[in-house]
N, C-alpha and C. Protein backbone atom coordinates (compact mmCIF):
# COMPACT_ATOMS: atom_id res chain seq x y z
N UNK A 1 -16.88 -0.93 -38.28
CA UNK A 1 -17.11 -0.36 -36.97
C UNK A 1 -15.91 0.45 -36.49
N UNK A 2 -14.71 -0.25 -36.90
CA UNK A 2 -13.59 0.38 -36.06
C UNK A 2 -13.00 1.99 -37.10
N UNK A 3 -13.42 1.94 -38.14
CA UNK A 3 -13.79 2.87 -38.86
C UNK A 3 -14.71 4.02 -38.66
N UNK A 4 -15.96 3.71 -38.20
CA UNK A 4 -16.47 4.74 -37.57
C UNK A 4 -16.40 5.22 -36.48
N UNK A 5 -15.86 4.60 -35.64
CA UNK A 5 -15.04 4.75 -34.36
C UNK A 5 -14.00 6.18 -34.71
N UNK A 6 -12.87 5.60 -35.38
CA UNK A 6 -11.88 6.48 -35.96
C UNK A 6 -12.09 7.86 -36.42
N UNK A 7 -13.35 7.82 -37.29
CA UNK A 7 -14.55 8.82 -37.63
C UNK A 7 -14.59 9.71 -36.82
N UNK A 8 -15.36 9.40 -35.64
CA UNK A 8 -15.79 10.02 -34.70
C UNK A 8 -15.06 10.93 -34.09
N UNK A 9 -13.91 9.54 -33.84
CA UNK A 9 -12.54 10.64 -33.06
C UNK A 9 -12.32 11.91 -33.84
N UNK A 10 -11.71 11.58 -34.97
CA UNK A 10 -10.73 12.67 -35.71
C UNK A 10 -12.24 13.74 -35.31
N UNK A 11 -13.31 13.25 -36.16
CA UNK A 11 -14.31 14.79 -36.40
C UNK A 11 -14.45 15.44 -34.77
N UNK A 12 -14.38 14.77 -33.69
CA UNK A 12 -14.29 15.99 -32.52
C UNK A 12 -13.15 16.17 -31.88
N UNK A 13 -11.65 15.93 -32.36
CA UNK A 13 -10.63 16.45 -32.16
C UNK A 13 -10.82 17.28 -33.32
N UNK A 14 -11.33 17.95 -34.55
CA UNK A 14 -11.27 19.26 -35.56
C UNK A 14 -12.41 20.05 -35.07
N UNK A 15 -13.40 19.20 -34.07
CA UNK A 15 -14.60 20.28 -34.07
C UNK A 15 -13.99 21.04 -32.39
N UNK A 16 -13.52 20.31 -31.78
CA UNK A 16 -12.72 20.87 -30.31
C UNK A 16 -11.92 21.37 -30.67
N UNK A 17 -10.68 21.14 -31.76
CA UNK A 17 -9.65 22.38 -31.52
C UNK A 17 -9.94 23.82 -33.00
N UNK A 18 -11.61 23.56 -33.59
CA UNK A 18 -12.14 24.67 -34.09
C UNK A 18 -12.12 25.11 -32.94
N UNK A 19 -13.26 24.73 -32.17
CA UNK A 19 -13.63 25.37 -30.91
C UNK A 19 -12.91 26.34 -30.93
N UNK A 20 -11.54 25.59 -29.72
CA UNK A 20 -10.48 25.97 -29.20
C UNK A 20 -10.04 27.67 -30.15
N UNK A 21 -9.43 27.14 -31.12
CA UNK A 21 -8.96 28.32 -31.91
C UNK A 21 -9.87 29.61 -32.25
N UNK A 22 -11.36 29.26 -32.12
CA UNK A 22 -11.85 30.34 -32.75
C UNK A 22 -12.81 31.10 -31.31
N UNK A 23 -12.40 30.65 -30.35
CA UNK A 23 -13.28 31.06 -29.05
C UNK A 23 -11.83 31.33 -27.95
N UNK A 24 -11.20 32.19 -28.64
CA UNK A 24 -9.69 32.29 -27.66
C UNK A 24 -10.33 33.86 -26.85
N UNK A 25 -10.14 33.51 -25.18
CA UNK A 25 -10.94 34.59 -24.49
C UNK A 25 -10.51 36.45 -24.78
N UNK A 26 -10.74 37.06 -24.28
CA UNK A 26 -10.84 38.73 -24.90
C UNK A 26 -9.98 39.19 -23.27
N UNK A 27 -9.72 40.53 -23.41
CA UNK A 27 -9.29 41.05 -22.37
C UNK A 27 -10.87 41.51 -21.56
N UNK A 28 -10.61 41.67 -20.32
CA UNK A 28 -11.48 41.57 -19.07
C UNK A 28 -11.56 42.96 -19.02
N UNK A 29 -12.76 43.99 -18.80
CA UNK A 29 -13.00 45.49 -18.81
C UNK A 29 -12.55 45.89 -17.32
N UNK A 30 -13.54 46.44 -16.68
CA UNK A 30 -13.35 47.22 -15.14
C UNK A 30 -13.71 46.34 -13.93
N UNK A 31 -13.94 45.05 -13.95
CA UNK A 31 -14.15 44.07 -13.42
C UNK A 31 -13.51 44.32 -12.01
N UNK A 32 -14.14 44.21 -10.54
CA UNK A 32 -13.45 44.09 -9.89
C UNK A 32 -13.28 43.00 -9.08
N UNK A 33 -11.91 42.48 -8.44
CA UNK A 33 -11.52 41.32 -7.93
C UNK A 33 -11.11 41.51 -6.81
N UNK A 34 -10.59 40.86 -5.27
CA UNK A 34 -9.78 40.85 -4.69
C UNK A 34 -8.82 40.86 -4.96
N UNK A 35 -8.19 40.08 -6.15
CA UNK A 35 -6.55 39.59 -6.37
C UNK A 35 -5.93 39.42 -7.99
N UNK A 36 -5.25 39.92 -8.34
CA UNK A 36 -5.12 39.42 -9.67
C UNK A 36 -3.92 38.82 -10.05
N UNK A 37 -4.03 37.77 -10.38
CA UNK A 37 -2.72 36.77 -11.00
C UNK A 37 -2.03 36.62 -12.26
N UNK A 38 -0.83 37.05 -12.40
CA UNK A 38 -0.14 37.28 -13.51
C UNK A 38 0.75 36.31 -14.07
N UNK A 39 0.59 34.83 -14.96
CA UNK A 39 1.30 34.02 -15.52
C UNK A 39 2.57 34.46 -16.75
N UNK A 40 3.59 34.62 -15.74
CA UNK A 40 4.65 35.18 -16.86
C UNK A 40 5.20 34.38 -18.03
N UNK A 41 5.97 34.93 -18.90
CA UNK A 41 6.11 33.90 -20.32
C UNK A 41 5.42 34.40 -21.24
N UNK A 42 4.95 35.64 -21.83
CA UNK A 42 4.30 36.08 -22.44
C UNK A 42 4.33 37.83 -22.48
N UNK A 43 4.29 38.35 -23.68
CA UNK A 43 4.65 40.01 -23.88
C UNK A 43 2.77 39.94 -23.34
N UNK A 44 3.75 41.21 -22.80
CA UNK A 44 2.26 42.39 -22.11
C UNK A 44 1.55 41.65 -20.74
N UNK A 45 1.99 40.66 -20.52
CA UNK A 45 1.16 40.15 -19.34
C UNK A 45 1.28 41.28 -18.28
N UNK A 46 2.59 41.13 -17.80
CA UNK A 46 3.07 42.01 -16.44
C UNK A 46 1.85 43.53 -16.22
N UNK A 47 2.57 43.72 -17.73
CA UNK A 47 2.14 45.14 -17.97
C UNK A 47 0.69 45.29 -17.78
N UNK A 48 -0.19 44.35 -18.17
CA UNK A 48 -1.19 44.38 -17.73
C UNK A 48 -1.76 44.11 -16.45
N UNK A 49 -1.24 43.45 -15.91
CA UNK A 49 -1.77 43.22 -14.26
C UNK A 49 -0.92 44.28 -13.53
N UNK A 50 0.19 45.35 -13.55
CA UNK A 50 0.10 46.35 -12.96
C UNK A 50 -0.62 47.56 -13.53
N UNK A 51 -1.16 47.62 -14.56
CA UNK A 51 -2.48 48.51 -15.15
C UNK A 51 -3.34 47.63 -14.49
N UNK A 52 -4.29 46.92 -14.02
CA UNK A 52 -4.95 46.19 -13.34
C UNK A 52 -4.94 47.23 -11.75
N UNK A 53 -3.64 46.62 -11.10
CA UNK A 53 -3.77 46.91 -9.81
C UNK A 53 -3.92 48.87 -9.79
N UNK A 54 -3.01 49.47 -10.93
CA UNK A 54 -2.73 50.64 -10.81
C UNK A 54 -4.32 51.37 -10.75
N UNK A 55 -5.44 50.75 -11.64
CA UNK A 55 -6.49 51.53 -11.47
C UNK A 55 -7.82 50.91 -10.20
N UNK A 56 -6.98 50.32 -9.53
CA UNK A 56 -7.71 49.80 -8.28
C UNK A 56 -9.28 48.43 -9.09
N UNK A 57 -8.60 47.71 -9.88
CA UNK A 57 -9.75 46.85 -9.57
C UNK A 57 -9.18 46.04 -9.24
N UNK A 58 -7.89 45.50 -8.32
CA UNK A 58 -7.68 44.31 -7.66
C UNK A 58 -6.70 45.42 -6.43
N UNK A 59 -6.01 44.44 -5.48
CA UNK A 59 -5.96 45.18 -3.93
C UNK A 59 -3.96 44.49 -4.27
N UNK A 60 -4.00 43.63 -4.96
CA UNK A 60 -2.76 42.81 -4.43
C UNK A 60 -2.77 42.38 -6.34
N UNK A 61 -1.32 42.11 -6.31
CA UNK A 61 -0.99 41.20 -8.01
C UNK A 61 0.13 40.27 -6.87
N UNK A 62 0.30 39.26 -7.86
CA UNK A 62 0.68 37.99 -7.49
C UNK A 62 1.36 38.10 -9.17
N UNK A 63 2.87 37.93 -9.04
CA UNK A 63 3.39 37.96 -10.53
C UNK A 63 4.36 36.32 -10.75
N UNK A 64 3.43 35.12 -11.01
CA UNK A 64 4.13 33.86 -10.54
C UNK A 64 4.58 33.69 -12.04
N UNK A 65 5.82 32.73 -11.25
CA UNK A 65 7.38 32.39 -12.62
C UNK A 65 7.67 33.38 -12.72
N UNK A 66 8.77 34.30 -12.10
CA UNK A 66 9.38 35.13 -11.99
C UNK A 66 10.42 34.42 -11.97
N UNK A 67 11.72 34.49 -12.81
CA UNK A 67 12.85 34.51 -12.86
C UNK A 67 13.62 34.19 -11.35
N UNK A 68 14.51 33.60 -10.71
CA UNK A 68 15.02 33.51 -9.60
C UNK A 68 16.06 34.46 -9.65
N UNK A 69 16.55 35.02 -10.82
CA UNK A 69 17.76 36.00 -10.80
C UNK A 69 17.18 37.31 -10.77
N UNK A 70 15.75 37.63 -10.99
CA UNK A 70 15.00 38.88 -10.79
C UNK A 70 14.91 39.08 -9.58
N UNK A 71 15.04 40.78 -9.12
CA UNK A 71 14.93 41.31 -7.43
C UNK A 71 14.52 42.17 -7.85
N UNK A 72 13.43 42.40 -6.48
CA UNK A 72 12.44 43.11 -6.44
C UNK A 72 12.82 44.71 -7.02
N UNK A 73 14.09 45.16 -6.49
CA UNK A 73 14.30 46.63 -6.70
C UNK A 73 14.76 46.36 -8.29
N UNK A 74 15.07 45.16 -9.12
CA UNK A 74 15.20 45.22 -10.52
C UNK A 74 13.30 45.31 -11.39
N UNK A 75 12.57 44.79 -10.57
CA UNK A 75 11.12 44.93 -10.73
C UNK A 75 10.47 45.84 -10.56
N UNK A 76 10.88 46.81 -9.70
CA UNK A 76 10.34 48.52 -9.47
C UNK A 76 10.98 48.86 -10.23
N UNK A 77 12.22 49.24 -10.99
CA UNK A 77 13.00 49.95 -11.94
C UNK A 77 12.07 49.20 -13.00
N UNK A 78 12.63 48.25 -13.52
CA UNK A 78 11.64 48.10 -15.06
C UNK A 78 10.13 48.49 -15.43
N UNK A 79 9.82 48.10 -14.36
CA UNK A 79 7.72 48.35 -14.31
C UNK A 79 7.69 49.66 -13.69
N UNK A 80 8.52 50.46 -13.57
CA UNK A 80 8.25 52.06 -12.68
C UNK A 80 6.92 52.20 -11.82
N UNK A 81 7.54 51.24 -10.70
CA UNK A 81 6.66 51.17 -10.01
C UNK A 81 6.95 51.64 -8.83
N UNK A 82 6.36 52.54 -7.41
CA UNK A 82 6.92 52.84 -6.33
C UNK A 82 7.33 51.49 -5.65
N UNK A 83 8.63 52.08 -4.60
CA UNK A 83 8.94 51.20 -4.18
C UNK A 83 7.68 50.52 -2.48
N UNK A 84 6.96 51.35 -2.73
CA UNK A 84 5.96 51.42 -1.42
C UNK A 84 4.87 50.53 -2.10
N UNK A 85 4.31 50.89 -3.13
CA UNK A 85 3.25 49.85 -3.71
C UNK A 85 3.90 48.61 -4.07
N UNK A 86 5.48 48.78 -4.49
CA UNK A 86 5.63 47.29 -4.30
C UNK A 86 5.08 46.07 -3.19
N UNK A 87 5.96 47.65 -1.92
CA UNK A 87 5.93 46.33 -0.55
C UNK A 87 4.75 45.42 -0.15
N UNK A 88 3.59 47.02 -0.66
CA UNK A 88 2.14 46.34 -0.09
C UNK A 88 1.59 45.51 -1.02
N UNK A 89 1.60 45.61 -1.95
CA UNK A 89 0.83 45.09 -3.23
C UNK A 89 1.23 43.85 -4.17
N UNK A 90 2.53 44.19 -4.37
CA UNK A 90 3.30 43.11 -5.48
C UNK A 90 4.40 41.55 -4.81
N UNK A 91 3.68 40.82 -5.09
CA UNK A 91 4.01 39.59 -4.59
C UNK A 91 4.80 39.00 -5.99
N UNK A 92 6.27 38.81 -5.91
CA UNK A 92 6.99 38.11 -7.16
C UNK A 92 7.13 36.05 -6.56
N UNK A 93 6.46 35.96 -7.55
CA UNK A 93 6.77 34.51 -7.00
C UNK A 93 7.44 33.53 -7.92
N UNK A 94 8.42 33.05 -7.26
CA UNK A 94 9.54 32.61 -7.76
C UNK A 94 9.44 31.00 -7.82
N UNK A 95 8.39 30.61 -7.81
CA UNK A 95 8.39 28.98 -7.00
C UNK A 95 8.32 28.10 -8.91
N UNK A 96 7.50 28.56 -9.57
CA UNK A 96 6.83 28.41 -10.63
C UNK A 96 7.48 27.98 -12.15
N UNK A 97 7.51 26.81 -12.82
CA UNK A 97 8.53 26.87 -14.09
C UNK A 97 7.64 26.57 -14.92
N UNK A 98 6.15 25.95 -14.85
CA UNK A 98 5.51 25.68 -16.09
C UNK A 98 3.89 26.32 -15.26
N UNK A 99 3.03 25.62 -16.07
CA UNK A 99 1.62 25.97 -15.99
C UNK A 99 0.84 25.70 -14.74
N UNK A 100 1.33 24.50 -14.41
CA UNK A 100 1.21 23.58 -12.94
C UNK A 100 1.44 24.21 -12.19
N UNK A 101 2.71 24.21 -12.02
CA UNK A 101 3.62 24.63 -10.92
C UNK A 101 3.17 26.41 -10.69
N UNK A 102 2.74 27.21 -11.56
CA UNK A 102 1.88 28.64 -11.60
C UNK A 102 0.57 28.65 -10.93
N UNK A 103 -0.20 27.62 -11.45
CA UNK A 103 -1.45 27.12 -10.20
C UNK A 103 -0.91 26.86 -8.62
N UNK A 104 -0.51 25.75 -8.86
CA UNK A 104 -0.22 25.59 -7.26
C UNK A 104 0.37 26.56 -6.53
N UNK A 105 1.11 27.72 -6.90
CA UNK A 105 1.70 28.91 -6.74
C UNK A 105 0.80 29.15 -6.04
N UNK A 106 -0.15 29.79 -7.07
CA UNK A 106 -0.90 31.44 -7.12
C UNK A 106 -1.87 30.27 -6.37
N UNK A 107 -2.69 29.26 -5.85
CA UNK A 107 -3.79 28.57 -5.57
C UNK A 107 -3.31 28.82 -3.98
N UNK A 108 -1.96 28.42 -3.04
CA UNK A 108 -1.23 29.23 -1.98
C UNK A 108 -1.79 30.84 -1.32
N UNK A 109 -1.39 31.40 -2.47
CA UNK A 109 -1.45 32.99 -2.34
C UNK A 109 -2.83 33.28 -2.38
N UNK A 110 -3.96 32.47 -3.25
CA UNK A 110 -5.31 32.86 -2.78
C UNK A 110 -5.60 32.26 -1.58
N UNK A 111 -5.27 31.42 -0.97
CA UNK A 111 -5.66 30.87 0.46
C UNK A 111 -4.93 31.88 1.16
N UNK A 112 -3.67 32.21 1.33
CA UNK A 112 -3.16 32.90 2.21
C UNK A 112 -3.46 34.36 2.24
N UNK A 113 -4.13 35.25 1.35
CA UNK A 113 -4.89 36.03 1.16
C UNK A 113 -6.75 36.20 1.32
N UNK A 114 -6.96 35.08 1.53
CA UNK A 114 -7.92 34.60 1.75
C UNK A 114 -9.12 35.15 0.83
N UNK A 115 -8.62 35.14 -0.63
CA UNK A 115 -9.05 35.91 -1.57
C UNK A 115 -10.68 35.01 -2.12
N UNK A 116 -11.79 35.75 -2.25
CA UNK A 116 -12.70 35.41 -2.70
C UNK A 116 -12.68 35.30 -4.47
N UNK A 117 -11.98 36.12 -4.84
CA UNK A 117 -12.04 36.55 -6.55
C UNK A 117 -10.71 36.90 -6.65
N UNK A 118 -10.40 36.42 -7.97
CA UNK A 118 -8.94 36.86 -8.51
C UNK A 118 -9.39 37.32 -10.19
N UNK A 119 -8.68 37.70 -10.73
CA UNK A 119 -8.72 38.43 -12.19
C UNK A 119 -7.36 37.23 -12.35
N UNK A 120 -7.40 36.02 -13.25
CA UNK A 120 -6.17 35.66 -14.12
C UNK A 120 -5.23 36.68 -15.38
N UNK A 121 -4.54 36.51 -15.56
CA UNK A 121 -4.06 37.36 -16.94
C UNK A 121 -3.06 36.16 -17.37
N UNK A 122 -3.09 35.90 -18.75
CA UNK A 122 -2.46 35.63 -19.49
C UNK A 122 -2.62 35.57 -20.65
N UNK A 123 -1.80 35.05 -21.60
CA UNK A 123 -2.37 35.20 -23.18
C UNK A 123 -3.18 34.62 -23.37
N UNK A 124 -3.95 34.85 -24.08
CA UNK A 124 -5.56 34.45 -24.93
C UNK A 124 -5.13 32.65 -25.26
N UNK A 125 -3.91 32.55 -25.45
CA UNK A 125 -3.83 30.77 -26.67
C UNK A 125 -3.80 30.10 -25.10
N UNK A 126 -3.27 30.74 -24.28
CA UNK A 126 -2.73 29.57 -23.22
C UNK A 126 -3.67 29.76 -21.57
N UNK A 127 -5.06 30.61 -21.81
CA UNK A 127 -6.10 31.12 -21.16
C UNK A 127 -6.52 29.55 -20.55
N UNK A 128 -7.56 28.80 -21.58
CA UNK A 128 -7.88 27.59 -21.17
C UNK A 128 -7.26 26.78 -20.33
N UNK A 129 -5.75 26.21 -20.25
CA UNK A 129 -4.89 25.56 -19.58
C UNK A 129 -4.68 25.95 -18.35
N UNK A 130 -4.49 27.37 -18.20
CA UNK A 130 -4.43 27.70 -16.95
C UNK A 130 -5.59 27.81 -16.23
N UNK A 131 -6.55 28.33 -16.55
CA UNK A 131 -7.71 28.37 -15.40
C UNK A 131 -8.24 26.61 -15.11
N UNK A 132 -8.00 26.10 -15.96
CA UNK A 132 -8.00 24.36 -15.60
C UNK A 132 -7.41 23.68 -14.97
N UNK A 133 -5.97 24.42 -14.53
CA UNK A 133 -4.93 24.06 -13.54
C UNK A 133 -5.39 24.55 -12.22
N UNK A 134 -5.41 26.03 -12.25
CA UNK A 134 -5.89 26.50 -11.46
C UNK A 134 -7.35 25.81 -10.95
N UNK A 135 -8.17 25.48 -11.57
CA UNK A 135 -9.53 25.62 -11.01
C UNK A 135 -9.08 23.81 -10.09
N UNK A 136 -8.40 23.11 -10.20
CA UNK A 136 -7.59 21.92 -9.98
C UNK A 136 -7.13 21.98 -8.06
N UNK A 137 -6.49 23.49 -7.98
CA UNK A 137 -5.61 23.82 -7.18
C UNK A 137 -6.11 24.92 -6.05
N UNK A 138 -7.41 25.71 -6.96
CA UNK A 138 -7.48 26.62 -5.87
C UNK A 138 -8.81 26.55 -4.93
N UNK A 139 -9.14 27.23 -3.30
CA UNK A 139 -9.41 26.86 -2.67
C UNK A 139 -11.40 27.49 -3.76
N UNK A 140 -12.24 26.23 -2.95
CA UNK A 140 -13.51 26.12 -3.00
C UNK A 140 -13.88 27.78 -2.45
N UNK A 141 -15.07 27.67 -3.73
CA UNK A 141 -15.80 29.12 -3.96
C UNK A 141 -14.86 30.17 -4.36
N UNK A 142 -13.62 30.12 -5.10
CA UNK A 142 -13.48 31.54 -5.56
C UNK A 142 -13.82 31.75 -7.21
N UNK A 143 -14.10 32.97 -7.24
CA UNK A 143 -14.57 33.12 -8.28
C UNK A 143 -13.17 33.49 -9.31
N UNK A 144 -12.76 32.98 -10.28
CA UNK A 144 -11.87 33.45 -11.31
C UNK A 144 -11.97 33.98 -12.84
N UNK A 145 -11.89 35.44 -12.96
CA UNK A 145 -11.63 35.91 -13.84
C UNK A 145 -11.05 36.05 -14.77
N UNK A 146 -11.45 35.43 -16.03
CA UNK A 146 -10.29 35.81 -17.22
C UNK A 146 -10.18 37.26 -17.66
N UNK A 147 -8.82 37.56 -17.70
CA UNK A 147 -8.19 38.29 -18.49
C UNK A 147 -7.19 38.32 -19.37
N UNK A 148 -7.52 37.75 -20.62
CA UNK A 148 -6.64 37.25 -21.16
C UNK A 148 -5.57 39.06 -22.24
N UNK A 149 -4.72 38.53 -22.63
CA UNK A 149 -4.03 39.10 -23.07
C UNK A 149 -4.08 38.74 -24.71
N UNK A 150 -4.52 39.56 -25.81
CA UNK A 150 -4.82 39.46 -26.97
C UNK A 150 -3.44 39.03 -27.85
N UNK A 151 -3.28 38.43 -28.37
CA UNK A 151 -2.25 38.17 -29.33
C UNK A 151 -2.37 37.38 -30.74
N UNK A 152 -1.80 37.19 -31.83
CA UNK A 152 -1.89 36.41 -32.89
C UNK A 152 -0.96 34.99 -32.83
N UNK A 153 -1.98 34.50 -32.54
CA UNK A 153 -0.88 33.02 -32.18
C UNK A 153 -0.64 32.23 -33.94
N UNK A 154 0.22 31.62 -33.73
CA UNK A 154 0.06 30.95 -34.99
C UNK A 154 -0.25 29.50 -35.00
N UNK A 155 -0.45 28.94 -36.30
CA UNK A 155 -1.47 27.76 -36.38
C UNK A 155 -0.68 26.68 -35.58
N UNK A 156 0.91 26.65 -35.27
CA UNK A 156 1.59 25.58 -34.53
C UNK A 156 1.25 26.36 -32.99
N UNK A 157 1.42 26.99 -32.88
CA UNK A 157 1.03 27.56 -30.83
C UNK A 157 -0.20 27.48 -30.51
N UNK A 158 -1.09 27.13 -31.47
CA UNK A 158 -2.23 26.76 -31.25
C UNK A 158 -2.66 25.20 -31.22
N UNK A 159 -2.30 24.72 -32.02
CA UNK A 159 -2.07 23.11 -31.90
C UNK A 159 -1.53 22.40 -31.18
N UNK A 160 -0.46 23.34 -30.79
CA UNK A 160 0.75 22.43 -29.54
C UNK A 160 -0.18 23.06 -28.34
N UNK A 161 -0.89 23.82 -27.85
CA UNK A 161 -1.59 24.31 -26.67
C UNK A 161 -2.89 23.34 -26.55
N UNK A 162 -3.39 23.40 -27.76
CA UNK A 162 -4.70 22.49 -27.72
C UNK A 162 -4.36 20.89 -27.03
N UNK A 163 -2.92 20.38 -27.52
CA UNK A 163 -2.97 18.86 -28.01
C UNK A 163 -2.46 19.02 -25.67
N UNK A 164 -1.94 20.09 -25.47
CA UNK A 164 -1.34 19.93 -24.00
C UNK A 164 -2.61 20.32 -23.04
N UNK A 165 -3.74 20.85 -23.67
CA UNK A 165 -4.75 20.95 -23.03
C UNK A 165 -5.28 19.97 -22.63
N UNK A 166 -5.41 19.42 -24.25
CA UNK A 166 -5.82 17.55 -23.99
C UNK A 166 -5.00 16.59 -23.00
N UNK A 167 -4.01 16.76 -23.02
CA UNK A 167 -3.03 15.81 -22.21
C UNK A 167 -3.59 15.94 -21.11
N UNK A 168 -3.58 16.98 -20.63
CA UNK A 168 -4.00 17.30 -19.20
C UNK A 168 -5.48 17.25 -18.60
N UNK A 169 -6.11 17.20 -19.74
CA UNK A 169 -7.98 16.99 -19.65
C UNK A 169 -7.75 15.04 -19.14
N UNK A 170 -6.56 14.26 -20.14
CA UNK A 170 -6.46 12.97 -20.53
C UNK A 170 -5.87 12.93 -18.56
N UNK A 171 -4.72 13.21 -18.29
CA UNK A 171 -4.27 12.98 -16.90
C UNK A 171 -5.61 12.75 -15.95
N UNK A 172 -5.92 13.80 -16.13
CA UNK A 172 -7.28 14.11 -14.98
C UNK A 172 -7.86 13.33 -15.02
N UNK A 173 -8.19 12.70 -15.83
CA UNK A 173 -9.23 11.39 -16.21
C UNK A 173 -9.02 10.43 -15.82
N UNK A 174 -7.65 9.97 -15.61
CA UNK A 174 -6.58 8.47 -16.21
C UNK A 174 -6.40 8.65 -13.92
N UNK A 175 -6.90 9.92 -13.43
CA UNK A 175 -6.24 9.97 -12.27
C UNK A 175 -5.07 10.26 -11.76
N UNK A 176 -4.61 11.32 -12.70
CA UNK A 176 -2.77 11.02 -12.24
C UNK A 176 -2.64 12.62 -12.23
């Protein structure tokens, strides 16, 4: 019995992190949102959520885990961005050090925006985790968009994402 037990486990921890690995989300087309949220820690994110705001399908970007030694006029110089669409548009938020702490962020900034829809962006391996944090944190009825950011993860960034997905599927459960 305790054998097929064991069974069971292993075969849907390989058939969940098939899943996982072979259903990693796509980038998001012309979609439009109120708000779009940018999880930094990853090439091309940024870049993509100000191509986002630049062709008007979101009103506002929210760029959470931003560096505390980053300023804003070092963020208009790198992203050549006006310093006027900064003021109105680009929110750097500094509060943020992991995945959590990026939800509860950006979950703030959709209440205080009083945003119906947001566009997420982040990389494709670490897509799942966050909208699960998020969906945890942010206010009832908004709608959230993936946009993930395409990349080649390798077979360990995929395993270590899956097994922290689980942890956090396991917390939720356990109540904590």
């Amino acid at each position: 019995m305790l054998k097929r037990l064991a069974l069971v486990v292993v075969l849907a921890w390989a058939l969940g992190f098939a899943w996982f690995a072979l259903t990693l989300p796509k980038p998001l087309g012309r979609a439009k949102t109120d708000g779009v949220i940018v999880l930094t820690g990853g090439e091309g994110r940024v870049a993509r959520g100000l191509e986002v705001l630049r062709k008007g399908w979101a009103q506002k970007l929210l760029v959470s885990g931003v560096d505390r030694e980053v300023r804003p006029r070092e963020f208009v110089a790198v992203y050549n961005i006006s310093a006027a669409q900064m003021a109105c548009c680009v929110t750097l938020g500094f509060e943020s050090v992991d995945t959590r702490s990026n939800a509860r962020e950006a979950a703030r900034w959709i209440a205080a925006n009083k945003f119906r829809s947001v566009r997420l962006i982040t990389t494709d391996w670490h897509m799942q985790r966050a909208v699960y944090e998020l969906s945890m944190m942010q206010p009832k009825g908004v709608v959230v968009l993936r946009d993930a950011v395409a990349s080649q993860p390798s077979l360990e960034t995929l395993f270590t994402e899956y097994h922290k997905l689980l942890a956090r599927y396991a917390e939720h459960l356990l109540g904590r």
